[in-house]
C-alpha atoms as a PDB file:
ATOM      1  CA  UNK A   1     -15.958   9.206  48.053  1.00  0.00           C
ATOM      2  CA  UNK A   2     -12.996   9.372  45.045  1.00  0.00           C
ATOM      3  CA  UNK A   3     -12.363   5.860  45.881  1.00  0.00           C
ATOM      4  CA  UNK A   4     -14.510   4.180  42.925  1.00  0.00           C
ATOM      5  CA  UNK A   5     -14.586   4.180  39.602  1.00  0.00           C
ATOM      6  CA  UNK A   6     -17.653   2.989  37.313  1.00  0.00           C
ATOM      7  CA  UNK A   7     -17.457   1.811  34.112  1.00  0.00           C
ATOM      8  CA  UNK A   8     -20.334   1.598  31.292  1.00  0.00           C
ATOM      9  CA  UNK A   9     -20.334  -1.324  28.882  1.00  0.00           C
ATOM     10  CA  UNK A  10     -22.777  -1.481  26.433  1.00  0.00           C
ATOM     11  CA  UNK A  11     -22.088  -4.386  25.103  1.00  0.00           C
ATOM     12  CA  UNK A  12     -22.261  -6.639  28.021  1.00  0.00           C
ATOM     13  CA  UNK A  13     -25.125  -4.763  29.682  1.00  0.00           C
ATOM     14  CA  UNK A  14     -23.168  -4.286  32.533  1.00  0.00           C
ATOM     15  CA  UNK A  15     -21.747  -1.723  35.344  1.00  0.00           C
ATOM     16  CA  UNK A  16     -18.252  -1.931  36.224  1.00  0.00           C
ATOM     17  CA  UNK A  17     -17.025  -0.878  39.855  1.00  0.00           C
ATOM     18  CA  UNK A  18     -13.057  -0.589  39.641  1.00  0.00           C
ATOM     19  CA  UNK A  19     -10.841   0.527  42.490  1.00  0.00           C
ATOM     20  CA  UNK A  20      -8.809   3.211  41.787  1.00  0.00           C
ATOM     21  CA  UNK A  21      -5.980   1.127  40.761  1.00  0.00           C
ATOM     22  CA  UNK A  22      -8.070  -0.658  38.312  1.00  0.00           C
ATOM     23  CA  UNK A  23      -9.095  -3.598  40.407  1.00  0.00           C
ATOM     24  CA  UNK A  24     -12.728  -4.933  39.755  1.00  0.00           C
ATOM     25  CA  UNK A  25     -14.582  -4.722  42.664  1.00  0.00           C
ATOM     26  CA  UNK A  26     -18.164  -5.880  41.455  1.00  0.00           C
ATOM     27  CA  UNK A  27     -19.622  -6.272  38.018  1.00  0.00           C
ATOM     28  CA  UNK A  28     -23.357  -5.296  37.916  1.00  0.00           C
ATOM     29  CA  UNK A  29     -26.786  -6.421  35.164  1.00  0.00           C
ATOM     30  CA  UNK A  30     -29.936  -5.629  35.409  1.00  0.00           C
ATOM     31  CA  UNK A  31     -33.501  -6.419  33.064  1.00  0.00           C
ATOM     32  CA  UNK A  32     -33.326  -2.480  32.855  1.00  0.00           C
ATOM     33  CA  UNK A  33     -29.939  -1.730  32.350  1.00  0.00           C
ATOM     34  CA  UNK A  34     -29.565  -2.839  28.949  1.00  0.00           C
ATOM     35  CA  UNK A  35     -26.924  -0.602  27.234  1.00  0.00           C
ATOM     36  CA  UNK A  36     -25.791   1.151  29.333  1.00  0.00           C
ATOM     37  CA  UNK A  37     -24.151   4.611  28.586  1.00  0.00           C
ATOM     38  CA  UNK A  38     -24.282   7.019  31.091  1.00  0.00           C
ATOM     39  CA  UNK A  39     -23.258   7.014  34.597  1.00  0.00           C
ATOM     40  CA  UNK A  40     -23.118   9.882  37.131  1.00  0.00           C
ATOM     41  CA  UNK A  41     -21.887  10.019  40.505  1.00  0.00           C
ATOM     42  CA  UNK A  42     -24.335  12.589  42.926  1.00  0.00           C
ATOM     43  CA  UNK A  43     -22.647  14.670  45.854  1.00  0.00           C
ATOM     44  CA  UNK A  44     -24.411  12.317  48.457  1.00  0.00           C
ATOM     45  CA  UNK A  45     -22.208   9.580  46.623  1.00  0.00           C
ATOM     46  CA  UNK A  46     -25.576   7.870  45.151  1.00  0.00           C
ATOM     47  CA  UNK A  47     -24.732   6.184  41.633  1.00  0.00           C
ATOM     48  CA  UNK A  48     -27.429   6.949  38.280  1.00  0.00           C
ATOM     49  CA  UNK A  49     -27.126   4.733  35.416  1.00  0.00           C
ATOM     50  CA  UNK A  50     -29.111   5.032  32.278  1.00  0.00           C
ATOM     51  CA  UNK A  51     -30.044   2.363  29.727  1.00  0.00           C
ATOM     52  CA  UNK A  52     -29.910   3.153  26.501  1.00  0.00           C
ATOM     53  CA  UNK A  53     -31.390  -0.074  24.888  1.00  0.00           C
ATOM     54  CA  UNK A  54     -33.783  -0.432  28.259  1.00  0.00           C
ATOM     55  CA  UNK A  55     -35.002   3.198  27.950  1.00  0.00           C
ATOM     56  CA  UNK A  56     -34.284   3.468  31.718  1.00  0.00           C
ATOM     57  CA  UNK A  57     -33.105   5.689  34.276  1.00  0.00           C
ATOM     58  CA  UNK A  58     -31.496   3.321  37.419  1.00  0.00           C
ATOM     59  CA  UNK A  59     -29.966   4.182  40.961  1.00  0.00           C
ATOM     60  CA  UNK A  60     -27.256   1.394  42.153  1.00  0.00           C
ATOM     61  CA  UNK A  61     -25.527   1.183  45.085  1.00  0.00           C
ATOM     62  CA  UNK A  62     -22.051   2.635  45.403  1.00  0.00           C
ATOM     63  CA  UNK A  63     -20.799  -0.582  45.648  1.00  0.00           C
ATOM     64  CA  UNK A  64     -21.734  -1.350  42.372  1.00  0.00           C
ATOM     65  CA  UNK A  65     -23.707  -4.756  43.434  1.00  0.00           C
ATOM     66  CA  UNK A  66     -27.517  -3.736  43.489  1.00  0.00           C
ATOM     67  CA  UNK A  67     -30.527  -1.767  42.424  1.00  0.00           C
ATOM     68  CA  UNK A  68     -31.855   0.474  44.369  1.00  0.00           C
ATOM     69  CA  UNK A  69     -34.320   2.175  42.243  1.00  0.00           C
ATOM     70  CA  UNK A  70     -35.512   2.462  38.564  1.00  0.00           C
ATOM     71  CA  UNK A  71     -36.379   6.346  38.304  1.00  0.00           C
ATOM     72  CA  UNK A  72     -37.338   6.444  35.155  1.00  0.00           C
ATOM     73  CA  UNK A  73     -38.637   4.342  32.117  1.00  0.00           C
ATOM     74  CA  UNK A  74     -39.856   4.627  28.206  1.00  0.00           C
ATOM     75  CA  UNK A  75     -43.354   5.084  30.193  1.00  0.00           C
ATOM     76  CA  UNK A  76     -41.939   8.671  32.186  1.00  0.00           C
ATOM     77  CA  UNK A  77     -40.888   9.608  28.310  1.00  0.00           C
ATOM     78  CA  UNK A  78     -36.906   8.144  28.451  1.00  0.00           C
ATOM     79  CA  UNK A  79     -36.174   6.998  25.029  1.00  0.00           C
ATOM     80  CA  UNK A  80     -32.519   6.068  24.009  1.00  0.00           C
ATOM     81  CA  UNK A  81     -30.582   7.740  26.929  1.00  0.00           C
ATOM     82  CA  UNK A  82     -27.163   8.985  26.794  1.00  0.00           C
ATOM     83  CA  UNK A  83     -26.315  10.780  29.578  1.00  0.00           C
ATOM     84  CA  UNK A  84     -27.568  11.741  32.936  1.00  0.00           C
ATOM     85  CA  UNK A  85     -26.157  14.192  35.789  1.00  0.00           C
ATOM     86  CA  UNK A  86     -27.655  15.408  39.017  1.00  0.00           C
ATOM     87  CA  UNK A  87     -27.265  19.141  39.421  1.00  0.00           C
ATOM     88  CA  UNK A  88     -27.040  20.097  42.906  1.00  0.00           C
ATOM     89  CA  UNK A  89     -27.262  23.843  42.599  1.00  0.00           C
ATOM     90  CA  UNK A  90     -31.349  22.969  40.847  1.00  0.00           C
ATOM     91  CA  UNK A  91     -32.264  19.915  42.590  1.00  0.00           C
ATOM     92  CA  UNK A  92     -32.724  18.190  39.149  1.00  0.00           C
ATOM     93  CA  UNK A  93     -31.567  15.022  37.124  1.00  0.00           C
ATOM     94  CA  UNK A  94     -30.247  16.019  33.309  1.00  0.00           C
ATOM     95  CA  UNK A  95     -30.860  13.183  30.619  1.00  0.00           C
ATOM     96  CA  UNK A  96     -29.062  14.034  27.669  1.00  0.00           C
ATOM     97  CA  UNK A  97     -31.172  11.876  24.474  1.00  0.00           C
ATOM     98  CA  UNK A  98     -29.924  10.734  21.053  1.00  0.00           C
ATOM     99  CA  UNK A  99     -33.228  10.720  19.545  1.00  0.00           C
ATOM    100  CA  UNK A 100     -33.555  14.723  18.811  1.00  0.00           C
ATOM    101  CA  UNK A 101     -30.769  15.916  20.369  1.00  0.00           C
ATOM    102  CA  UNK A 102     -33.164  16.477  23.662  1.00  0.00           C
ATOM    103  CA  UNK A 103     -33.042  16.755  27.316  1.00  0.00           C
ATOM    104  CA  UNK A 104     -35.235  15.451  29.669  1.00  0.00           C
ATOM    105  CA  UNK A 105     -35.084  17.272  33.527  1.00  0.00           C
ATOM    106  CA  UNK A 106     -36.359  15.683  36.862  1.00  0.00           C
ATOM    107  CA  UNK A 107     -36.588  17.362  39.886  1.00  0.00           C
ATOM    108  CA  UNK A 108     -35.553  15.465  42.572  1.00  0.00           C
ATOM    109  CA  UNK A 109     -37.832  15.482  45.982  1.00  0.00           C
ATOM    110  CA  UNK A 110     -36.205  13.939  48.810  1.00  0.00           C
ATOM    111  CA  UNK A 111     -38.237  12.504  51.553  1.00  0.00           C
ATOM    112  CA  UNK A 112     -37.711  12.031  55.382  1.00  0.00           C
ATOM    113  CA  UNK A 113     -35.290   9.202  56.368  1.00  0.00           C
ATOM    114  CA  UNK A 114     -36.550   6.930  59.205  1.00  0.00           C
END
């Protein structure tokens, strides 16, 4: 892990995966990744990304080149994201919100790997 950096860009709807020295490594869209602001890096090295025009909460892969999950949508109560962060010390996801100044928490339930 240290050996990536990602990049928001709202304006292209699209993830950024740079090498430390700035190289591009992959350039990521998605149908719900539209805007998107916040990006967070878990301990286990697993990437969040939240839409802010999509209303949607995303897990890529740390190479930056797919979707693994959507975790959240407008429908789980995500409305104009700004931020996210995984807490390790609660077991929870953080969305920060610009509508209200409000937070939304998840707790996060892992399940048996295969």
């Amino acid at each position: 892990m240290g050996d990536k950096i990602y990049v928001t860009n709202q304006h292209t709807h699209q993830l950024l995966t740079l090498a430390i020295d700035g190289t591009v490594i992959s350039t990521f869209t998605d149908i719900d990744l539209k805007g998107p602001r916040g990006v967070h890096v878990t301990p286990r090295g697993q990437v969040l990304v939240c839409g802010d025009k999509s209303n949607a909460l995303i897990q890529v892969d740390n190479e930056g080149k797919k979707k693994l999950a959507t975790l959240a949508t407008k429908k789980d109560g995500v409305n104009d994201p700004r931020s996210v962060l995984y807490s390790s010390s609660t077991d929870t996801v953080i969305m920060g919100f610009s509508t209200n100044d409000s937070i939304m928490v998840f707790k996060v339930t892992y399940s048996a790997e295969k």
